[in-house]
Protein backbone atom coordinates (compact mmCIF):
# COMPACT_ATOMS: atom_id res chain seq x y z
CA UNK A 1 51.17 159.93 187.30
CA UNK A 2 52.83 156.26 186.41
CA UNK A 3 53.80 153.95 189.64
CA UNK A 4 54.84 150.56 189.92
CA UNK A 5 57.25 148.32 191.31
CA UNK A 6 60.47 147.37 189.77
CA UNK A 7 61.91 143.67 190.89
CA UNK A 8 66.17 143.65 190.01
CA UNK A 9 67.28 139.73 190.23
CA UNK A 10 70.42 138.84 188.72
CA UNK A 11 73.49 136.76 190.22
CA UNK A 12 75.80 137.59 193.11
CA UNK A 13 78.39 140.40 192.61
CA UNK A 14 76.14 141.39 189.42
CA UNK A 15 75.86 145.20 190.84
CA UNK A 16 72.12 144.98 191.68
CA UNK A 17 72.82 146.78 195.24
CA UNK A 18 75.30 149.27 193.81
CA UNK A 19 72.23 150.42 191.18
CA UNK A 20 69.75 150.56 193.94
CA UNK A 21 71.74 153.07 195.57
CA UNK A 22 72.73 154.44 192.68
CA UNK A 23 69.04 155.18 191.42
CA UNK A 24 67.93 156.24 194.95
CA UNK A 25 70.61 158.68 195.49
CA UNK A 26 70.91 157.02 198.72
CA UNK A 27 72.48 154.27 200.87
CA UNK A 28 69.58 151.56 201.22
CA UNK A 29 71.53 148.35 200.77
CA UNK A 30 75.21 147.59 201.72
CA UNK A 31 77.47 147.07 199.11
CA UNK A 32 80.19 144.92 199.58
CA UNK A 33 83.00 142.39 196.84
CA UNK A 34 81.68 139.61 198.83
CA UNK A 35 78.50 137.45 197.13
CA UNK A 36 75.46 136.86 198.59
CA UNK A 37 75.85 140.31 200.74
CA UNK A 38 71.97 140.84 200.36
CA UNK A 39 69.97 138.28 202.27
CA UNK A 40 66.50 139.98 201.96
CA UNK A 41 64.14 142.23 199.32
CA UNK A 42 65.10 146.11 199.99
CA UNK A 43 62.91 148.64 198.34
CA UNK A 44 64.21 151.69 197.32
CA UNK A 45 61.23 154.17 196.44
CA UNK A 46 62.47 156.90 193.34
CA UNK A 47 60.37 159.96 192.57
CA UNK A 48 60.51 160.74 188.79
CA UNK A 49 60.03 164.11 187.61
CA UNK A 50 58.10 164.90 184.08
CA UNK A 51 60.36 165.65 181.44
CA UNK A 52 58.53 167.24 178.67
CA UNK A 53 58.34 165.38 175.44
CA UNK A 54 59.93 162.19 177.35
CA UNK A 55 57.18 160.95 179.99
CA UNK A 56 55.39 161.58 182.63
CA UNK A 57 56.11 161.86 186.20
CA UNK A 58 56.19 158.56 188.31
CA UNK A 59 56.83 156.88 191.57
CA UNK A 60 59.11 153.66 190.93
CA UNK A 61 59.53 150.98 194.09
CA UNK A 62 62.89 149.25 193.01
CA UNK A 63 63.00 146.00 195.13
CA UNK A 64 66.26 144.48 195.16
CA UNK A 65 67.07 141.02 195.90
CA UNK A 66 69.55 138.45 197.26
CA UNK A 67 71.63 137.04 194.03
CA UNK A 68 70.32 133.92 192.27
CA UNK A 69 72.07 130.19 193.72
CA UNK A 70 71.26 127.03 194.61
CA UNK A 71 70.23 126.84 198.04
CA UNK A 72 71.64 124.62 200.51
CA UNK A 73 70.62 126.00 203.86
CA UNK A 74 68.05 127.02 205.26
CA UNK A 75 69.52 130.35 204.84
CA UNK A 76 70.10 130.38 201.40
CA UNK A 77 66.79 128.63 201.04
CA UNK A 78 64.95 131.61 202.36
CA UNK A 79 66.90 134.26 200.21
CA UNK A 80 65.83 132.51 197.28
CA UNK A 81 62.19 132.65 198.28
CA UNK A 82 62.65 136.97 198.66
CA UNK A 83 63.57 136.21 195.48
CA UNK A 84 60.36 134.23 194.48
CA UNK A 85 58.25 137.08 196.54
CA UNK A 86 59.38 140.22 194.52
CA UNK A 87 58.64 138.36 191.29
CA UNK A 88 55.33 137.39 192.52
CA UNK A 89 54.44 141.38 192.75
CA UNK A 90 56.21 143.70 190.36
CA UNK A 91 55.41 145.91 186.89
CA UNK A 92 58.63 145.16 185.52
CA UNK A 93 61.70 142.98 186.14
CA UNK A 94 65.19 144.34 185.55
CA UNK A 95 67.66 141.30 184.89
CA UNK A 96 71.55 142.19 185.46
CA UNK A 97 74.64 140.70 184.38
CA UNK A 98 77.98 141.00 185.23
CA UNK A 99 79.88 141.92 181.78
CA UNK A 100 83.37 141.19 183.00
CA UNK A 101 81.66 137.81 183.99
CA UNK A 102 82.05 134.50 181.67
CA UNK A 103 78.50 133.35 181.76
CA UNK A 104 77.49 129.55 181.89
CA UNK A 105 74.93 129.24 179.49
CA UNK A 106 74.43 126.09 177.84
CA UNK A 107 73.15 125.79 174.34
CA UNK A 108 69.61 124.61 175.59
CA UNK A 109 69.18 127.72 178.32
CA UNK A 110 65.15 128.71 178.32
CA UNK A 111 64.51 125.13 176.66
CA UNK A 112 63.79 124.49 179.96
CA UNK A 113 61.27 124.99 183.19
CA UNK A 114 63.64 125.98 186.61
CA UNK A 115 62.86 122.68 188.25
CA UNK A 116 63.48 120.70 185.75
CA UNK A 117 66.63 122.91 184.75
CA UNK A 118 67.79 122.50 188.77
CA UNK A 119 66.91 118.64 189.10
CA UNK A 120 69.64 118.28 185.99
CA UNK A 121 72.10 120.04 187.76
CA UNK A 122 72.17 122.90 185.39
CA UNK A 123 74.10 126.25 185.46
CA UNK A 124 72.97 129.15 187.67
CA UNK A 125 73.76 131.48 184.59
CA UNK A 126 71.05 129.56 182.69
CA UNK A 127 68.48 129.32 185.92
CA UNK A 128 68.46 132.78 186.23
CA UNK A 129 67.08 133.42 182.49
CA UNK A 130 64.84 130.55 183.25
CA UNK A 131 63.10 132.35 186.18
CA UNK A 132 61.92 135.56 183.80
CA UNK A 133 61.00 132.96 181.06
CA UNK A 134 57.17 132.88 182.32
CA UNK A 135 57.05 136.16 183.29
CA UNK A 136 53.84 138.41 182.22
CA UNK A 137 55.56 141.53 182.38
CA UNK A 138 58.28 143.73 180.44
CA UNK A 139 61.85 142.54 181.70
CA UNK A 140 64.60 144.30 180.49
CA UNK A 141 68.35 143.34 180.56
CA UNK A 142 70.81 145.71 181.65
CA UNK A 143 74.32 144.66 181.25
CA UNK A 144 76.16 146.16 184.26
CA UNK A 145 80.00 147.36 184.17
CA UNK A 146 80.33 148.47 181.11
CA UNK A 147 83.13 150.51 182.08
CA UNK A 148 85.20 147.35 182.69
CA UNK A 149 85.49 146.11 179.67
CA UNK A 150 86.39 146.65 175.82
CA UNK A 151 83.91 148.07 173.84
CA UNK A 152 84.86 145.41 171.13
CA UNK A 153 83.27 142.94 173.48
CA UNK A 154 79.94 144.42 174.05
CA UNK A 155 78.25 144.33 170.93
CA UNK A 156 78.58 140.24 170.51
CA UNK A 157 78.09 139.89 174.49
CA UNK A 158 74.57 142.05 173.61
CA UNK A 159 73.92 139.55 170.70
CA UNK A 160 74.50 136.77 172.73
CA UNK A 161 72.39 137.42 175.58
CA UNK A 162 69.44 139.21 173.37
CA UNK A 163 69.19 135.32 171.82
CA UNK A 164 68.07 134.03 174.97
CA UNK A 165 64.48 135.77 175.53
CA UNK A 166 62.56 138.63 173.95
CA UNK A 167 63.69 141.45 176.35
CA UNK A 168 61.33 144.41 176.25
CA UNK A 169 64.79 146.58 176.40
CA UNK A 170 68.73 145.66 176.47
CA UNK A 171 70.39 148.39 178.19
CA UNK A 172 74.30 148.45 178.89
CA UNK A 173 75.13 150.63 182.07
CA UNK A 174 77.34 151.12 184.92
CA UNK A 175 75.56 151.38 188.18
CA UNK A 176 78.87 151.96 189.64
CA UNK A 177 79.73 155.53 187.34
CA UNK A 178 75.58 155.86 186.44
CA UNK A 179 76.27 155.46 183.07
CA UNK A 180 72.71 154.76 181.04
CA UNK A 181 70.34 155.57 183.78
CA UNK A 182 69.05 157.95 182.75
CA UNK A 183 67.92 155.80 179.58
CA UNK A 184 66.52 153.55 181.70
CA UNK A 185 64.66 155.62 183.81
CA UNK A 186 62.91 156.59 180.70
CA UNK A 187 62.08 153.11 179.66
CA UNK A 188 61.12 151.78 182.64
CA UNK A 189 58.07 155.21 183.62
CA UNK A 190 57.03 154.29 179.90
CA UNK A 191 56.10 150.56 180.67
CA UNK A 192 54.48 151.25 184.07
CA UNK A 193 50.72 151.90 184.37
CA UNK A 194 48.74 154.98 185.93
CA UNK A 195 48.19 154.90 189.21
CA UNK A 196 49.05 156.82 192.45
CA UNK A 197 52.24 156.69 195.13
CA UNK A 198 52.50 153.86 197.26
CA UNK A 199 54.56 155.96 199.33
CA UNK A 200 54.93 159.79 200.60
CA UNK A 201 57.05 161.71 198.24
CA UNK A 202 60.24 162.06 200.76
CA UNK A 203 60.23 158.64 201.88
CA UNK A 204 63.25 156.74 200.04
CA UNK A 205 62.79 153.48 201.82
CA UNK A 206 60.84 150.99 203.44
CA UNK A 207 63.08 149.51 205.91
CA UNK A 208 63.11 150.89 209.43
CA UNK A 209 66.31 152.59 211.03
CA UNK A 210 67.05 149.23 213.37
CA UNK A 211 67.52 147.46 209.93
CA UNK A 212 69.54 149.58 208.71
CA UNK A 213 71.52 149.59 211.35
CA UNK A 214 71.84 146.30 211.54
CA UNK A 215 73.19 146.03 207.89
CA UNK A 216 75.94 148.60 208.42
CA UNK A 217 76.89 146.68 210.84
CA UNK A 218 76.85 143.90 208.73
CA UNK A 219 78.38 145.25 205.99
CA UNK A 220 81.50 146.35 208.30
CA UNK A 221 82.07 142.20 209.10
CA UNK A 222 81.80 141.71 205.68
CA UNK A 223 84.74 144.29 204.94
CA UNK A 224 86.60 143.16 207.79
CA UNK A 225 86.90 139.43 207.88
CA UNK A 226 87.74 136.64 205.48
CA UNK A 227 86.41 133.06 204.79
CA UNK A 228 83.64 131.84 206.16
CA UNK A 229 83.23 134.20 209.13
CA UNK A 230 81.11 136.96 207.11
CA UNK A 231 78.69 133.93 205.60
CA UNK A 232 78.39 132.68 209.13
CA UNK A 233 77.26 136.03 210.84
CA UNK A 234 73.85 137.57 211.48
CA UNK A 235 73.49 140.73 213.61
CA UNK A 236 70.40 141.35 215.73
CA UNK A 237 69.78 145.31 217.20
CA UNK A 238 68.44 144.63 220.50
CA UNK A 239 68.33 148.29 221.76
CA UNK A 240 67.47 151.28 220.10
CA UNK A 241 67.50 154.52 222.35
CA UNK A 242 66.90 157.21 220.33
CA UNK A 243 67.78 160.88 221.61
CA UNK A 244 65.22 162.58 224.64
CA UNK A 245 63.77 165.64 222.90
CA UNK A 246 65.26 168.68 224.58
CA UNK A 247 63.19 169.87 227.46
CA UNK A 248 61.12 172.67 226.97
CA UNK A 249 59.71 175.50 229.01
CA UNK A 250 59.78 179.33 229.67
CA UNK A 251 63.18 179.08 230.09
CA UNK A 252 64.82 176.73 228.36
CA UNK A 253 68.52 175.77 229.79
CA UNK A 254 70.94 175.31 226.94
CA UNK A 255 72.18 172.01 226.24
CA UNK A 256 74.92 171.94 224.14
CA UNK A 257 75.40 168.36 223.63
CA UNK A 258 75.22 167.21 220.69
CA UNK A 259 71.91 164.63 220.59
CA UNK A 260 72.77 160.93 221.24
CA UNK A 261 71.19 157.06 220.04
CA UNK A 262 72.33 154.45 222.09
CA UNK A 263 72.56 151.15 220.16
CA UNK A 264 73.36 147.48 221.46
CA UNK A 265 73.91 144.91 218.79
CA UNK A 266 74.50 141.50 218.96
CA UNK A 267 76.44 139.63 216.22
CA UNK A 268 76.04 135.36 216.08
CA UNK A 269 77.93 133.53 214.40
CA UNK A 270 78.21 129.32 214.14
CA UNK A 271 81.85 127.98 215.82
CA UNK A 272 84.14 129.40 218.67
CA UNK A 273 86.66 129.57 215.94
CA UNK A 274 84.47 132.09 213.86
CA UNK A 275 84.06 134.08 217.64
CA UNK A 276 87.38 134.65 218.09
CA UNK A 277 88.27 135.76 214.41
CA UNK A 278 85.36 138.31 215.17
CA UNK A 279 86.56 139.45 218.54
CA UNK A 280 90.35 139.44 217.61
CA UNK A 281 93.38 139.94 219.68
CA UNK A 282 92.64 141.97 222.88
CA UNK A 283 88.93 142.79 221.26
CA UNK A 284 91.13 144.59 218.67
CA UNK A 285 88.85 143.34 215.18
CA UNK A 286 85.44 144.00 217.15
CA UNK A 287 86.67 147.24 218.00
CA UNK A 288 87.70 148.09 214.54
CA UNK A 289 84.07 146.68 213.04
CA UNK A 290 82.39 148.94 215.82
CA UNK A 291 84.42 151.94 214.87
CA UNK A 292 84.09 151.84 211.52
CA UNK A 293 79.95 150.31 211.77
CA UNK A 294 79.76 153.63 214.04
CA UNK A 295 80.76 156.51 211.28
CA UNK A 296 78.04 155.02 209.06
CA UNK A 297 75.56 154.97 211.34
CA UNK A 298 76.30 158.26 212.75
CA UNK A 299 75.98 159.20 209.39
CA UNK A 300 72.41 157.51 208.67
CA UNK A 301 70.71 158.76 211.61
CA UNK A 302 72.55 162.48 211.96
CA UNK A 303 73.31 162.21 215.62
CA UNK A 304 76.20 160.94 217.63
CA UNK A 305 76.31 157.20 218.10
CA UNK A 306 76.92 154.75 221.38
CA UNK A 307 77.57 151.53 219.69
CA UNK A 308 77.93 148.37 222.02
CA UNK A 309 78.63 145.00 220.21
CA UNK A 310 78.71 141.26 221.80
CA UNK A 311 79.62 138.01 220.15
CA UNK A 312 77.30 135.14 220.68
CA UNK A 313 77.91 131.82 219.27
CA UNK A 314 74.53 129.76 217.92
CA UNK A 315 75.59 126.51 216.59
CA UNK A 316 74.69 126.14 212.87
CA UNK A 317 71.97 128.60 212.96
CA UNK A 318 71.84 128.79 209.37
CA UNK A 319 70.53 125.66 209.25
CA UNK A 320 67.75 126.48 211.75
CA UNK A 321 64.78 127.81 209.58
CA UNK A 322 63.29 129.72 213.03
CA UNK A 323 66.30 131.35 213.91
CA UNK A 324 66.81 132.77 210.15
CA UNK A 325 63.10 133.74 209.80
CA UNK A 326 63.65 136.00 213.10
CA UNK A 327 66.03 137.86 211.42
CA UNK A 328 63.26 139.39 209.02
CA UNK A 329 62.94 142.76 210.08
CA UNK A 330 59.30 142.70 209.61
CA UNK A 331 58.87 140.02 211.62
CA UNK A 332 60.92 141.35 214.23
CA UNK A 333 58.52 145.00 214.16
CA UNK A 334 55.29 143.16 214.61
CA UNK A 335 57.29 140.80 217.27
CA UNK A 336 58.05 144.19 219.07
CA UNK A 337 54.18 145.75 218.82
CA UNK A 338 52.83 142.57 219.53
CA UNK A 339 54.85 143.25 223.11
CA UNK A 340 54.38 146.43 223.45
CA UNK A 341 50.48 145.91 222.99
CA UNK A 342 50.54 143.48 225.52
CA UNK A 343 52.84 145.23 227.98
CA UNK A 344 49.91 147.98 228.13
CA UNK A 345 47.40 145.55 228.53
CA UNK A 346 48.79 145.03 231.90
């Protein structure tokens, strides 16, 4: 048995979320056109069958991260350092690039360390091959939407990019049609070392349902709103009332209801301006984002779905590093034991 964990870094819009999903066989991070849709590491946890004569069977934790920028707020500032965190622990890195992208990559890209490379006011093209330049592990370079583009294109785009650091593999793929996965899969269980599962076999995620939640949620204001309304929004699930098991007795009396969670959200965001956009005409656009938020869910959790949404203005909160750091959903889970211990206490 081979386990390990798998870091994916890469810019915005490269198709890191899309592959996580894609490998998982399950929805674990929202996907949407819009960069910098992921704000914090996701795992998604794959179980990986033997194949005879290829390798051996494995558990890989694929930890998916915001995209590579410079950071101005203190928002941004704390998606870069999920960044920093999933390099800190991993077995392997997988680097992604948009191929229908142009990249920025100066002549002297790697020459470089990241500070230095950031103080000069370099390219974020460049930055991100600087991060994997020190790395002590295999990092391999998948080149993501192949399907976009002219196979002319590829080979010198593959020549190109091999130049810039001795990859242990150069894959092309698309996450999006799972073209080359399978290749990869076999790559990556032959790089990672013995050891045992980090987590149960059916478990496909770390992240709690409230999290979840919370991102489809997300992900709808993302779809639904332009400018700087979906860059300005957080959404925090305040109550989570999952279905009362069905009574049971001698003689049980048929409910035929189907079961029901009752979820209250609330989504901030910075100005008035961005509050109205959100709430629209006659609540029309919050209605819409609930409606659509609610399929998903109801899909996630396999019951039927109460979904209640408010609109709370907090002035610049992305520049407030408390406010973004209670947004972590772990630190929101040991915010709500931590109250819950004490609540039996008395």
């Amino acid at each position: 048995m081979r386990s390990g964990f798998v870091s994916i870094i890469g810019r915005p819009n490269a198709g890191k979320s899309t592959l996580l999903n894609a490998l998982v066989g399950e929805k674990v991070a929202i996907v949407t056109a819009k960069p910098q849709t992921t704000r914090t590491r996701i795992l998604g946890v794959v179980e990986v069958p033997a194949r005879k004569g290829k390798h051996h069977a494995a558990q890989i934790v694929f930890v998916d991260t915001p995209g590579v920028h410079k950071p101005g707020s203190s928002l941004d500032k704390r998606m870069m350092q999920e960044v920093y965190d999933a390099l800190e622990q991993r077995d392997a890195v997988l680097l992604m690039v948009d191929a229908t992208r142009r990249l920025d990559l100066p002549e002297n890209a790697g020459d470089e360390n990241p500070a230095q490379s950031k103080s000069r006011g370099e390219s974020e093209d460049a930055f991100v091959f600087e991060l994997i330049r020190k790395l002590d592990c295999p990092v391999f370079l998948l080149i993501n939407k192949i399907d976009l583009i002219e196979r002319a294109k590829l080979l010198p785009l593959i020549q190109q990019l091999s130049s810039l650091h001795e990859f242990a593999e150069v894959i092309p793929i698309s996450a999006r049609k799972k073209d080359g996965l399978e290749r990869l899969m076999d790559k990556l269980v032959a790089v990672l070392p013995e050891g045992q599962r980090y987590f149960p076999k059916d478990q496909f995620t770390d992240q709690p349902e409230r999290f979840l939640v919370a991102e489809l949620i997300r992900e709808r204001i993302l779809m639904e709103t332009g400018e700087e309304v979906p860059y300005a929004s957080a959404v925090v699930v305040e109550r989570f009332e999952e279905p009362e098991p069905r009574p049971k007795g001698n003689k049980p009396v048929r409910d035929t209801r189907p079961p029901l969670t009752r979820i209250s959200a609330v989504i901030y965001c910075e100005r008035d301006g961005q509050k109205a956009i959100l709430i629209g005409k006659g609540g029309s656009k919050l209605k819409a984002i609930g409606t659509a938020a609610r399929k998903e869910i109801e899909s996630l959790l396999g019951t039927k779905v109460f979904l209640e949404l408010h609109v709370i203005v907090k002035e610049n909160w992305r520049e407030s590093r408390g406010f973004v750091e209670s947004l972590d959903w772990r630190r929101q889970l040991e915010e709500m034991a931590a109250g819950e211990a004490k609540a039996k206490d008395e």
